[in-house]
PDB file of N, CA and C in Angstrom:
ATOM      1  N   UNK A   1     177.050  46.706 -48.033  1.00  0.00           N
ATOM      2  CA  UNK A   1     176.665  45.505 -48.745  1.00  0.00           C
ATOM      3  C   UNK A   1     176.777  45.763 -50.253  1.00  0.00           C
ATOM      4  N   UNK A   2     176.911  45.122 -51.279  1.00  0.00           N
ATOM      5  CA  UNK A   2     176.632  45.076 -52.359  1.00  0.00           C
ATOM      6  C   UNK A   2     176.072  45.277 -53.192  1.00  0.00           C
ATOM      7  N   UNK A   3     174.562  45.325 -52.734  1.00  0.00           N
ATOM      8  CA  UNK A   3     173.478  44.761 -53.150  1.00  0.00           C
ATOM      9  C   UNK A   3     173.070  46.534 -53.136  1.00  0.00           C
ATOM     10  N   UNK A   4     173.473  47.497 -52.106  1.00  0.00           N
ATOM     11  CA  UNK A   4     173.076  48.425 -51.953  1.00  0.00           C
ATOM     12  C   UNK A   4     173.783  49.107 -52.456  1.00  0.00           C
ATOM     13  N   UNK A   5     175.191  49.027 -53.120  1.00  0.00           N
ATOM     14  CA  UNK A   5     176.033  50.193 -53.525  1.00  0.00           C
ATOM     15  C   UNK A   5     175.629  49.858 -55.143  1.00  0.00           C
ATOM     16  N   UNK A   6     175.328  48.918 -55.602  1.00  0.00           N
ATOM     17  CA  UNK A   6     175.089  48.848 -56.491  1.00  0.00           C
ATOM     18  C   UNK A   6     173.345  49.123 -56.897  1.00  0.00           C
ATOM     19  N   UNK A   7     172.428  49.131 -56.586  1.00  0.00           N
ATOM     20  CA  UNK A   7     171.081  49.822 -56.118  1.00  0.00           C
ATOM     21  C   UNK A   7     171.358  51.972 -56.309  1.00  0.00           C
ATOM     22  N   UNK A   8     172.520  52.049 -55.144  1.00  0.00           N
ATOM     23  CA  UNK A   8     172.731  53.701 -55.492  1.00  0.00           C
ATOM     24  C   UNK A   8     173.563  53.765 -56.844  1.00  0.00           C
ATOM     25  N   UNK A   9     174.466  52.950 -57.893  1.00  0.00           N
ATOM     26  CA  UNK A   9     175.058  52.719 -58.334  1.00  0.00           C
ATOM     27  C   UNK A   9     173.841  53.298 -59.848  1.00  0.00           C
ATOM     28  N   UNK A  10     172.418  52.235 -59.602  1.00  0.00           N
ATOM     29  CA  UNK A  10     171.370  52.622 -60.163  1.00  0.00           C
ATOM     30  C   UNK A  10     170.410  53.725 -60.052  1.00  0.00           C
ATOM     31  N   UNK A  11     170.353  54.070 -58.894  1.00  0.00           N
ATOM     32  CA  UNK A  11     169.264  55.336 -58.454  1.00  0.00           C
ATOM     33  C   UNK A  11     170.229  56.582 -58.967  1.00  0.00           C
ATOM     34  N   UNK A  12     171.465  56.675 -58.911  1.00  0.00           N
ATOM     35  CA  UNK A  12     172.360  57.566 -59.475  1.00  0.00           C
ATOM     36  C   UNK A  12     172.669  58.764 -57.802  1.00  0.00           C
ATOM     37  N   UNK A  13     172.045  57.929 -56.575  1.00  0.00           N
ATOM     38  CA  UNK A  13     171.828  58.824 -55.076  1.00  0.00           C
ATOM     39  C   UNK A  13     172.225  57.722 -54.457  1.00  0.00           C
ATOM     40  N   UNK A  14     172.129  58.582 -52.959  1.00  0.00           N
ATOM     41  CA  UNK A  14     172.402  57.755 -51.978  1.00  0.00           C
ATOM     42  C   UNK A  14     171.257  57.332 -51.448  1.00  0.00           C
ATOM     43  N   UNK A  15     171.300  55.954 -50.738  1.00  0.00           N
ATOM     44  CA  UNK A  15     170.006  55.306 -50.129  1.00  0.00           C
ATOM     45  C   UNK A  15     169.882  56.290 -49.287  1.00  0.00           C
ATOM     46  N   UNK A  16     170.038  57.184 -48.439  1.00  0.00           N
ATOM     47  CA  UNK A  16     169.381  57.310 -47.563  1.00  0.00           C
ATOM     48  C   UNK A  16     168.771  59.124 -48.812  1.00  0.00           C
ATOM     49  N   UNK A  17     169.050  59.433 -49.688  1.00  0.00           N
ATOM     50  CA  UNK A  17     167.998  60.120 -50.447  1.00  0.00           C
ATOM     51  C   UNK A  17     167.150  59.630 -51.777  1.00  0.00           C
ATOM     52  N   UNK A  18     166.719  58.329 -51.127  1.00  0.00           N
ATOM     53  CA  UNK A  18     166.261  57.827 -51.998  1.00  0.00           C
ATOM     54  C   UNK A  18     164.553  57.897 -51.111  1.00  0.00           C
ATOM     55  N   UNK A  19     163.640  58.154 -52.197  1.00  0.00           N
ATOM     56  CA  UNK A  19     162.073  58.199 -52.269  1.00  0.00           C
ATOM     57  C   UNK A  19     161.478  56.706 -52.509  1.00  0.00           C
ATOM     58  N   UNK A  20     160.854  56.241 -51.494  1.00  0.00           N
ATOM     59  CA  UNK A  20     160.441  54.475 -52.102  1.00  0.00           C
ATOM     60  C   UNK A  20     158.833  54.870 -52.141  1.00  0.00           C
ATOM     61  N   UNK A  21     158.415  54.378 -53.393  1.00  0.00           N
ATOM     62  CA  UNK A  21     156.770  53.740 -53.078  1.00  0.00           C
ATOM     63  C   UNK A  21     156.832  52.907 -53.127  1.00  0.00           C
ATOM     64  N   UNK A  22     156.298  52.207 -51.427  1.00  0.00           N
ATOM     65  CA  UNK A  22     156.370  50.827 -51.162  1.00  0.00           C
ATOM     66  C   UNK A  22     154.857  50.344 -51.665  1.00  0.00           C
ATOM     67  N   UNK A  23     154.483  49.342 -51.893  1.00  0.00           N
ATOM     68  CA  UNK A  23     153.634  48.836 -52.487  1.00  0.00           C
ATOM     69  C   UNK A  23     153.132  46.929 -51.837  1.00  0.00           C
ATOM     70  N   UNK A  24     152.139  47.095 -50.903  1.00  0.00           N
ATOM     71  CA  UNK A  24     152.193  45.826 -50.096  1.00  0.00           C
ATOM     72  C   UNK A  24     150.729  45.399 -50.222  1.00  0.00           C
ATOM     73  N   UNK A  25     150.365  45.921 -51.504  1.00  0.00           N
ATOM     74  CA  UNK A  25     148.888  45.128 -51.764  1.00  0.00           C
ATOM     75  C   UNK A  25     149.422  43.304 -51.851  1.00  0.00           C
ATOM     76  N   UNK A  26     149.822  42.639 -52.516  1.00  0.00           N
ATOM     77  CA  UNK A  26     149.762  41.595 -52.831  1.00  0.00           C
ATOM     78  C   UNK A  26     149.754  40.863 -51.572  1.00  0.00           C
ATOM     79  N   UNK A  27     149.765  41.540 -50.496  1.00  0.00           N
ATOM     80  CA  UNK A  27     149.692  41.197 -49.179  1.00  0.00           C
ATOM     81  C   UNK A  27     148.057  41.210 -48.406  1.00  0.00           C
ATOM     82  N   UNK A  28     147.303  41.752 -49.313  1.00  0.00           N
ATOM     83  CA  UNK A  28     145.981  42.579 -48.862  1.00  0.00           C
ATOM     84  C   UNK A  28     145.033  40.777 -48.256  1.00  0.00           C
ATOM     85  N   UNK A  29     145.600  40.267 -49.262  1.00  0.00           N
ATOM     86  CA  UNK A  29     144.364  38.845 -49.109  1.00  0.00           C
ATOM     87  C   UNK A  29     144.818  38.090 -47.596  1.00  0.00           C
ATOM     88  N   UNK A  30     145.805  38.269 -47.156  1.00  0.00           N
ATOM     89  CA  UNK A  30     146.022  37.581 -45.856  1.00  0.00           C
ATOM     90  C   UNK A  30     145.901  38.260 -44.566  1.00  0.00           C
ATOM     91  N   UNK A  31     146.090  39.801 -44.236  1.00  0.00           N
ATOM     92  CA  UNK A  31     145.375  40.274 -43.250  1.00  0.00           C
ATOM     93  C   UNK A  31     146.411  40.005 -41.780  1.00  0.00           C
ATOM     94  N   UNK A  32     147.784  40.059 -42.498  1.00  0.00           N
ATOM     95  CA  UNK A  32     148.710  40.060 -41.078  1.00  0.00           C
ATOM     96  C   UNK A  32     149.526  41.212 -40.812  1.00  0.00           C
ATOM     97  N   UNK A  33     149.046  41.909 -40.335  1.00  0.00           N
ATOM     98  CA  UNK A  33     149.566  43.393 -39.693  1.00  0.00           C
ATOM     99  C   UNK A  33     151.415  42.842 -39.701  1.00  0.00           C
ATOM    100  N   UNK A  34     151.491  42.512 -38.745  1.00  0.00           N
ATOM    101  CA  UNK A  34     152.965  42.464 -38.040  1.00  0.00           C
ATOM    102  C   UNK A  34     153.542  42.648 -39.211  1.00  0.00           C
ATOM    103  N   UNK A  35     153.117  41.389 -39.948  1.00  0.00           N
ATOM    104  CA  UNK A  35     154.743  41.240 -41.172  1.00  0.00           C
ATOM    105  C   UNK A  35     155.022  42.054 -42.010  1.00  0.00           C
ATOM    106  N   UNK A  36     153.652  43.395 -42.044  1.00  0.00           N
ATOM    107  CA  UNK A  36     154.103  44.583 -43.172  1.00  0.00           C
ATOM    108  C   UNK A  36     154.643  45.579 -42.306  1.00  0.00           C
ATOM    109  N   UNK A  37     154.142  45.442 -40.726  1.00  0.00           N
ATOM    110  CA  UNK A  37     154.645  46.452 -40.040  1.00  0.00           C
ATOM    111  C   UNK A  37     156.755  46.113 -40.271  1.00  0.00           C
ATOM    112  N   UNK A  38     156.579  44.895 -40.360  1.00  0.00           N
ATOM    113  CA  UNK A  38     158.385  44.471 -39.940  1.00  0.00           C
ATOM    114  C   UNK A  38     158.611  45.140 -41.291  1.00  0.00           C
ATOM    115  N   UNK A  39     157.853  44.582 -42.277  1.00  0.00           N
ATOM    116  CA  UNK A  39     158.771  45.216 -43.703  1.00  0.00           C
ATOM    117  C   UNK A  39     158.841  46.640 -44.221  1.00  0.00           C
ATOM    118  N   UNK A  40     157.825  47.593 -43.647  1.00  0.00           N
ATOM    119  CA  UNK A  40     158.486  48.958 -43.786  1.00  0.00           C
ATOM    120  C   UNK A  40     159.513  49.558 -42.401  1.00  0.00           C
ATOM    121  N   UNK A  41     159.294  48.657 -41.351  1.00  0.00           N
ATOM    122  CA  UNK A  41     160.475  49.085 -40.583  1.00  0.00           C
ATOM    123  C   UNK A  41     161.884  49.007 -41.169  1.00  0.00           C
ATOM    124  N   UNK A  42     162.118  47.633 -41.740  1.00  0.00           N
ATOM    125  CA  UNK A  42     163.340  47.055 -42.339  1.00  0.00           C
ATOM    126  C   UNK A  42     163.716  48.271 -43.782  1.00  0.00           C
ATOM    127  N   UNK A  43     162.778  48.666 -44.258  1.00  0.00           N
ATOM    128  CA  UNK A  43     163.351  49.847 -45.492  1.00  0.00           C
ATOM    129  C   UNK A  43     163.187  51.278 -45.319  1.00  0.00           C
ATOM    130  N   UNK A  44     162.533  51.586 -43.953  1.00  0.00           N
ATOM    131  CA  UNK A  44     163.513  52.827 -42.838  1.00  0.00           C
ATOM    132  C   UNK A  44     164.372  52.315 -42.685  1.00  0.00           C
ATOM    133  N   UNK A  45     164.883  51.407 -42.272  1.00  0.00           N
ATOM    134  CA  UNK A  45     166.223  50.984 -41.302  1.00  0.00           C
ATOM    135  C   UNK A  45     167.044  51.594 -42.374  1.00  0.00           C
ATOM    136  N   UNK A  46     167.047  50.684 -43.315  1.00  0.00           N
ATOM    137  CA  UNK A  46     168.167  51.236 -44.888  1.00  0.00           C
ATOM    138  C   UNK A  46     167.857  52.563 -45.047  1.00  0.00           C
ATOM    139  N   UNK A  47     167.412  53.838 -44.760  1.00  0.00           N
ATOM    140  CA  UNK A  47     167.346  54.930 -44.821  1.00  0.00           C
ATOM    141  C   UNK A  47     166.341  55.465 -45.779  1.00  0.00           C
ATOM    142  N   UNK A  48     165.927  55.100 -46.521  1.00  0.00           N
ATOM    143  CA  UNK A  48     164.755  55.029 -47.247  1.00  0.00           C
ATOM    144  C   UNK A  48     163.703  56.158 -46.806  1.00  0.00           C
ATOM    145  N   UNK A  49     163.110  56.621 -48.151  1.00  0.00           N
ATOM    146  CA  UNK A  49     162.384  57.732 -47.292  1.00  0.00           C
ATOM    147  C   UNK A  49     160.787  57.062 -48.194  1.00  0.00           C
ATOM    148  N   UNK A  50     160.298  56.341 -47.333  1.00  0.00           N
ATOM    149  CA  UNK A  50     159.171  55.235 -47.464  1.00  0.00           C
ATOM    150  C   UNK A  50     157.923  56.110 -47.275  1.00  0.00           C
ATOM    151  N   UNK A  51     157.281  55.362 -48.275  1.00  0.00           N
ATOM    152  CA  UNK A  51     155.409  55.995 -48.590  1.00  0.00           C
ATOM    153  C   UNK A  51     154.801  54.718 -49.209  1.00  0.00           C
ATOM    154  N   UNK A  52     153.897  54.667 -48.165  1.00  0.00           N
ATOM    155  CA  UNK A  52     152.851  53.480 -48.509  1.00  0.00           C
ATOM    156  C   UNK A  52     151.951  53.862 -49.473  1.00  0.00           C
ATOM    157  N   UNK A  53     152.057  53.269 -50.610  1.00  0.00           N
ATOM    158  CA  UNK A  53     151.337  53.847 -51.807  1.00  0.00           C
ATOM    159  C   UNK A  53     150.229  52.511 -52.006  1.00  0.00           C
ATOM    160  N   UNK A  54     148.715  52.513 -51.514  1.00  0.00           N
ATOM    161  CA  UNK A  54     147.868  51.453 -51.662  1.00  0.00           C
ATOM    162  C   UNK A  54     147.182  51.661 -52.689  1.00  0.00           C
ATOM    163  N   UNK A  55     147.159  50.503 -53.565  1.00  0.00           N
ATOM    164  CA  UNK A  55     147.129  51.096 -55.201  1.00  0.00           C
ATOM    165  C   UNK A  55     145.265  50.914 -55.030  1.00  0.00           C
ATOM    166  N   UNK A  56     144.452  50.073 -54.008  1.00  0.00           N
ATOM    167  CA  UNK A  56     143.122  50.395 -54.395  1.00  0.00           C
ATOM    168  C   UNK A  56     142.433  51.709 -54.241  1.00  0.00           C
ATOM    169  N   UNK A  57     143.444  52.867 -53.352  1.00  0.00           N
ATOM    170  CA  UNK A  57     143.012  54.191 -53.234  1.00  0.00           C
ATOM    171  C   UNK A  57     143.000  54.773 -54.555  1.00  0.00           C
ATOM    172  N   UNK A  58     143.781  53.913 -55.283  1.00  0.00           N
ATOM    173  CA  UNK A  58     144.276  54.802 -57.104  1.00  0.00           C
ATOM    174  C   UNK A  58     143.020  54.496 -58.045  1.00  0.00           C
ATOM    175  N   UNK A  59     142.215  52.895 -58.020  1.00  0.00           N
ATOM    176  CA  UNK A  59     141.459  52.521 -59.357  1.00  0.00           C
ATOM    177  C   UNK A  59     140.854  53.469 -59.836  1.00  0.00           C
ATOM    178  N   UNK A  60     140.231  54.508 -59.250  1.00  0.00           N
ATOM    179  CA  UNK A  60     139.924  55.240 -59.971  1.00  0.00           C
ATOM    180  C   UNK A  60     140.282  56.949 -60.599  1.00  0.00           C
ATOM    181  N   UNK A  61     141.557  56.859 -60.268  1.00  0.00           N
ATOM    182  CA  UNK A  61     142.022  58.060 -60.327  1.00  0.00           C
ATOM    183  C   UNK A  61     143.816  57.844 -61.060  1.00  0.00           C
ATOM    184  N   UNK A  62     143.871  57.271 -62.017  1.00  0.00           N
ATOM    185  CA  UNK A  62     145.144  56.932 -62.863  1.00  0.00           C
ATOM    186  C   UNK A  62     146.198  58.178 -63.189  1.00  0.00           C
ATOM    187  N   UNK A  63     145.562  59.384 -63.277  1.00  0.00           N
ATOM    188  CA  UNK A  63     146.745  60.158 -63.041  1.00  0.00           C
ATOM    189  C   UNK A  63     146.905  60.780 -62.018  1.00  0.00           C
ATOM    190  N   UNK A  64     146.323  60.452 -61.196  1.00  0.00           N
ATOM    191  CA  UNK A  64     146.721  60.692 -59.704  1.00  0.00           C
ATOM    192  C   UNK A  64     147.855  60.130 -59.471  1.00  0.00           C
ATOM    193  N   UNK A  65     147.619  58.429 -59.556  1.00  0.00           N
ATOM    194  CA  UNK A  65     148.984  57.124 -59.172  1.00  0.00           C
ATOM    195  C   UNK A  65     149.928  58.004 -59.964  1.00  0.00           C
ATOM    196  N   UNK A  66     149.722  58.223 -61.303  1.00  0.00           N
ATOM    197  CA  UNK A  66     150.910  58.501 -62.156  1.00  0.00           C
ATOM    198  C   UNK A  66     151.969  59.486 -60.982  1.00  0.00           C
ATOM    199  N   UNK A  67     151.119  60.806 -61.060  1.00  0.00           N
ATOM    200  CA  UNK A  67     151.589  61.423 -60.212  1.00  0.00           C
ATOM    201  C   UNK A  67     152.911  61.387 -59.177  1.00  0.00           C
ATOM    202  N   UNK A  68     151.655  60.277 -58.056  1.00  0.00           N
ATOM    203  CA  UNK A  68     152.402  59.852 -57.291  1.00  0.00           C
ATOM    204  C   UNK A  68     153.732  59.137 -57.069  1.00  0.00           C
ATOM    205  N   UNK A  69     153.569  58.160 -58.579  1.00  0.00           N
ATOM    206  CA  UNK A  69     154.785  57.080 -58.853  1.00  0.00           C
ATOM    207  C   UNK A  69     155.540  58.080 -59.539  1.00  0.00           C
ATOM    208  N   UNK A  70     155.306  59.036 -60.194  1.00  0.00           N
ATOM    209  CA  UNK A  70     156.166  59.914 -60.992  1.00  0.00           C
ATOM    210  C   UNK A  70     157.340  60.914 -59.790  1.00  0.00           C
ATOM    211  N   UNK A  71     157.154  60.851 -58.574  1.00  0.00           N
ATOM    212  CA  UNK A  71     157.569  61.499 -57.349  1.00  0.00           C
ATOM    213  C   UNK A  71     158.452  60.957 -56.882  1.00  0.00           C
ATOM    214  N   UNK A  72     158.402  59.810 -57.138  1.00  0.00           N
ATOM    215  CA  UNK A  72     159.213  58.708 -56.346  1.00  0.00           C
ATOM    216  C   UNK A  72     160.746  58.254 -57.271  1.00  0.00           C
ATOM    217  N   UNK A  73     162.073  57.825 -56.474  1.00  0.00           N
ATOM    218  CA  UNK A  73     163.443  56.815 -57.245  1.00  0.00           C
ATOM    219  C   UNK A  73     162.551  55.332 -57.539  1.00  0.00           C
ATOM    220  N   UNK A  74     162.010  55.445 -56.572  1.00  0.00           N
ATOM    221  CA  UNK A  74     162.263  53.503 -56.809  1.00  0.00           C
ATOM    222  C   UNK A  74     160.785  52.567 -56.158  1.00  0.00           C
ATOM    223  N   UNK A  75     160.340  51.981 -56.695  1.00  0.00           N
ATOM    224  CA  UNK A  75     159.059  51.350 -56.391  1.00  0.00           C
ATOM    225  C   UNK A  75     159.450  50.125 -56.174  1.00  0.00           C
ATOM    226  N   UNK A  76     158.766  49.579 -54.450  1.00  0.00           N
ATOM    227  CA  UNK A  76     159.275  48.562 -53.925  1.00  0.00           C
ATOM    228  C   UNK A  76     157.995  47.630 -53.792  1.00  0.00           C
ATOM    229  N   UNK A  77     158.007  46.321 -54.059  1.00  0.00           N
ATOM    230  CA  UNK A  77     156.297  45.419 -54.336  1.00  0.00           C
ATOM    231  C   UNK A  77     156.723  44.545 -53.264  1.00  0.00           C
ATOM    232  N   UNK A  78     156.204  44.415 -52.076  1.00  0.00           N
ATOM    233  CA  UNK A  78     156.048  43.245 -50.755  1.00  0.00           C
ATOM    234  C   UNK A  78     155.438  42.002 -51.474  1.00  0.00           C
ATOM    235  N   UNK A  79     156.143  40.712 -50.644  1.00  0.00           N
ATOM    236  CA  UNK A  79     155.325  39.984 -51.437  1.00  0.00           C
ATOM    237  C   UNK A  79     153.762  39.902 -50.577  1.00  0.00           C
ATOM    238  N   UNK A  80     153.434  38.582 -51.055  1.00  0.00           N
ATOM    239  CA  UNK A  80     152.171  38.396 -50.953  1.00  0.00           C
ATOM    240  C   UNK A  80     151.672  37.303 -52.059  1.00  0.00           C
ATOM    241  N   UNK A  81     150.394  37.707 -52.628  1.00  0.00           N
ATOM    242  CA  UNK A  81     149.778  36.808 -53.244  1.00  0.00           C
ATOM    243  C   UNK A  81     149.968  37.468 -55.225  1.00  0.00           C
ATOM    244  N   UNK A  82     150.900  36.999 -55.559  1.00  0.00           N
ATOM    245  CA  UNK A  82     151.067  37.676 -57.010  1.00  0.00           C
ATOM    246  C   UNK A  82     150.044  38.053 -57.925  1.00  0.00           C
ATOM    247  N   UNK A  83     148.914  36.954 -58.071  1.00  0.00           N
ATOM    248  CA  UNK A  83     147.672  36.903 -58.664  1.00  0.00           C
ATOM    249  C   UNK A  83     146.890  38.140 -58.466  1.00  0.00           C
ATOM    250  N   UNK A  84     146.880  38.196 -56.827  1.00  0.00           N
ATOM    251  CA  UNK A  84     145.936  39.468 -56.722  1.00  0.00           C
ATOM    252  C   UNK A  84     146.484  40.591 -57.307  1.00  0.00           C
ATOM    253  N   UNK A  85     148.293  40.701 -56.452  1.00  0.00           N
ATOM    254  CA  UNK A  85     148.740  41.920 -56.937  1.00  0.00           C
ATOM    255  C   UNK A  85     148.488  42.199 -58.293  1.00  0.00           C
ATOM    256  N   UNK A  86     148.471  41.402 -59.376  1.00  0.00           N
ATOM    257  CA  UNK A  86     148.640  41.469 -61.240  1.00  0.00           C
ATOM    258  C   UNK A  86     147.428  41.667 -60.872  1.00  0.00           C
ATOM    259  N   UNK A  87     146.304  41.669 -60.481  1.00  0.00           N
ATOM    260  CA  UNK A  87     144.729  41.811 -60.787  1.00  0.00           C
ATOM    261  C   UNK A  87     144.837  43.453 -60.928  1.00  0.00           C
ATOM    262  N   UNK A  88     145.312  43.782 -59.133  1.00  0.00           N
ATOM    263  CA  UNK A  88     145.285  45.167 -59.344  1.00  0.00           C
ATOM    264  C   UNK A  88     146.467  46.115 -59.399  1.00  0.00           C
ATOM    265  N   UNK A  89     147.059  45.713 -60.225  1.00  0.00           N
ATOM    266  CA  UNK A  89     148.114  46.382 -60.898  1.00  0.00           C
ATOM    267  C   UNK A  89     147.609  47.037 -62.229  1.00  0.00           C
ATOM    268  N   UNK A  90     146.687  45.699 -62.648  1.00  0.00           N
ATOM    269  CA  UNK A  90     145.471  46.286 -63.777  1.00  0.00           C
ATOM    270  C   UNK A  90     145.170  47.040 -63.764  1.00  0.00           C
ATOM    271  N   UNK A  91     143.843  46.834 -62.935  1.00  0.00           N
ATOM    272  CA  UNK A  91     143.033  47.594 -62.704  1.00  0.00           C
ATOM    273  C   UNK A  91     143.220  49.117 -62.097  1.00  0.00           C
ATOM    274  N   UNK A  92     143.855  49.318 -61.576  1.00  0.00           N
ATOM    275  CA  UNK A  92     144.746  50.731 -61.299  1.00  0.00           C
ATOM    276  C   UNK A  92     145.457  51.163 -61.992  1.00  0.00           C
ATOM    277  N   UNK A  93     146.224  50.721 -63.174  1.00  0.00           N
ATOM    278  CA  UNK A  93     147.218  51.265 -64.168  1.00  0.00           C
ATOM    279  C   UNK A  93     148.621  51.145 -63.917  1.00  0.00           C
ATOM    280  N   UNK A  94     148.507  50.834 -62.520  1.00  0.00           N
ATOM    281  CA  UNK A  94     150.185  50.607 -62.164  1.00  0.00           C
ATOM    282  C   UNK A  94     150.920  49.674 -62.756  1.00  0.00           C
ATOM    283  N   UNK A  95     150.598  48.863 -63.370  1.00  0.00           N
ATOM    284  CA  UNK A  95     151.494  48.451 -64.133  1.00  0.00           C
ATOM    285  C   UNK A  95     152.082  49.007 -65.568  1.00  0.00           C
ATOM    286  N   UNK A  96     151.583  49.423 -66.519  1.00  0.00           N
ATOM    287  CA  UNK A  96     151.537  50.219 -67.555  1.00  0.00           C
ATOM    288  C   UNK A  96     152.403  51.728 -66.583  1.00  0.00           C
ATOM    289  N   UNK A  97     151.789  52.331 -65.838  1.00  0.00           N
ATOM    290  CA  UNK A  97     152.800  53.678 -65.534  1.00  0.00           C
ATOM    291  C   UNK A  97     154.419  53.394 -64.592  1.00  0.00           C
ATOM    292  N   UNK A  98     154.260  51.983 -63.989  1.00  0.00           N
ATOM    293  CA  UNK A  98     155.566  51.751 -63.086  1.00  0.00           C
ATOM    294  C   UNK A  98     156.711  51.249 -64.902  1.00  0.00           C
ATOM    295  N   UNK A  99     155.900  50.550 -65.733  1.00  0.00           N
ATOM    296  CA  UNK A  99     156.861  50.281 -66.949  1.00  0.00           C
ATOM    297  C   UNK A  99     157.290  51.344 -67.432  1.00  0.00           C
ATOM    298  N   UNK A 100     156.286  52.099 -67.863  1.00  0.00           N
ATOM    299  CA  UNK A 100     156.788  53.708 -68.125  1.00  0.00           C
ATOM    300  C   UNK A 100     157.770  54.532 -67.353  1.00  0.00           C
ATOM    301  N   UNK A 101     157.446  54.666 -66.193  1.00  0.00           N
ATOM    302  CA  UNK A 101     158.901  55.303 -65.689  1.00  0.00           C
ATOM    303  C   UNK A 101     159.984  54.583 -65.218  1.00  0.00           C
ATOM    304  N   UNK A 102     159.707  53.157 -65.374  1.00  0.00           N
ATOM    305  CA  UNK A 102     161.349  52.487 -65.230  1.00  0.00           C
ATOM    306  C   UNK A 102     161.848  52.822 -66.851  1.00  0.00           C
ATOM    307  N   UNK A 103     161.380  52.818 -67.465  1.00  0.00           N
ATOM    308  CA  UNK A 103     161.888  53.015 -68.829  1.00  0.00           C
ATOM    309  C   UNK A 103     162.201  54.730 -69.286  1.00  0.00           C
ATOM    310  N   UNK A 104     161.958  55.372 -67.489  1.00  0.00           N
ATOM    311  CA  UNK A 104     162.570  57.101 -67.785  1.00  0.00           C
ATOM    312  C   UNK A 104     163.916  56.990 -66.864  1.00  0.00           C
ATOM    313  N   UNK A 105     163.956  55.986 -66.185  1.00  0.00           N
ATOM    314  CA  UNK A 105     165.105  55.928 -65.202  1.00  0.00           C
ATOM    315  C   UNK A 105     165.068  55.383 -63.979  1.00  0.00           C
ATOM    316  N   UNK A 106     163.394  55.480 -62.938  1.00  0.00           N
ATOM    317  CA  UNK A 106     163.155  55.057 -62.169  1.00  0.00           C
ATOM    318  C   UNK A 106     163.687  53.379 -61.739  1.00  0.00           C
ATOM    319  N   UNK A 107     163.758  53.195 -60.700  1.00  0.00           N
ATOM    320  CA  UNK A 107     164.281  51.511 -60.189  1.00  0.00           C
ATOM    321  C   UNK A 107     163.003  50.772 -59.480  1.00  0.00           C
TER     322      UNK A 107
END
């Protein structure tokens, strides 16, 4: 596909050595198993080497997340409810450290 050669085109690797922190809080307020179970199946499928990174385990531990997001190619956000996600994107720092390392290279 396209969409993916140009993705490794960016990661500077191949999808299937690519590191994802998937990220499916904005999903937290609705409480439907299945549809996150389908969406980290679907980014194994693409070869993806997937880690559920739940950013309320982080609020209080910011260079921990750093850490963690610092480990990773590419940080992937499920949707969901945007509002919440921006609440705690805050409040955890992930937003401020995911800007920071897209701005070292990260996708």
């Amino acid at each position: 596909m396209p969409q993916d050669r140009e993705l490794e085109r960016l990661l500077g690797k191949p999808l299937w050595d690519t590191r994802v922190a998937y990220i499916e809080n904005a999903h937290d307020v609705y409480g439907d198993e299945a549809s996150l179970v389908e969406g980290r199946e679907e980014q194994r499928r693409k070869g993806y080497d997937v880690e559920l990174v739940d950013l309320r385990q982080w609020k209080d531990d910011r260079a921990g997340l750093r850490a963690k997001l610092a480990g990773k190619d590419m940080f992937l956000l499920a949707g969901g409810n945007p509002f919440y996600l921006r609440w705690l994107m805050r409040e955890s720092g992930a937003d401020a450290i995911i800007t920071e390392l897209v701005g070292q290279g990260k996708v």
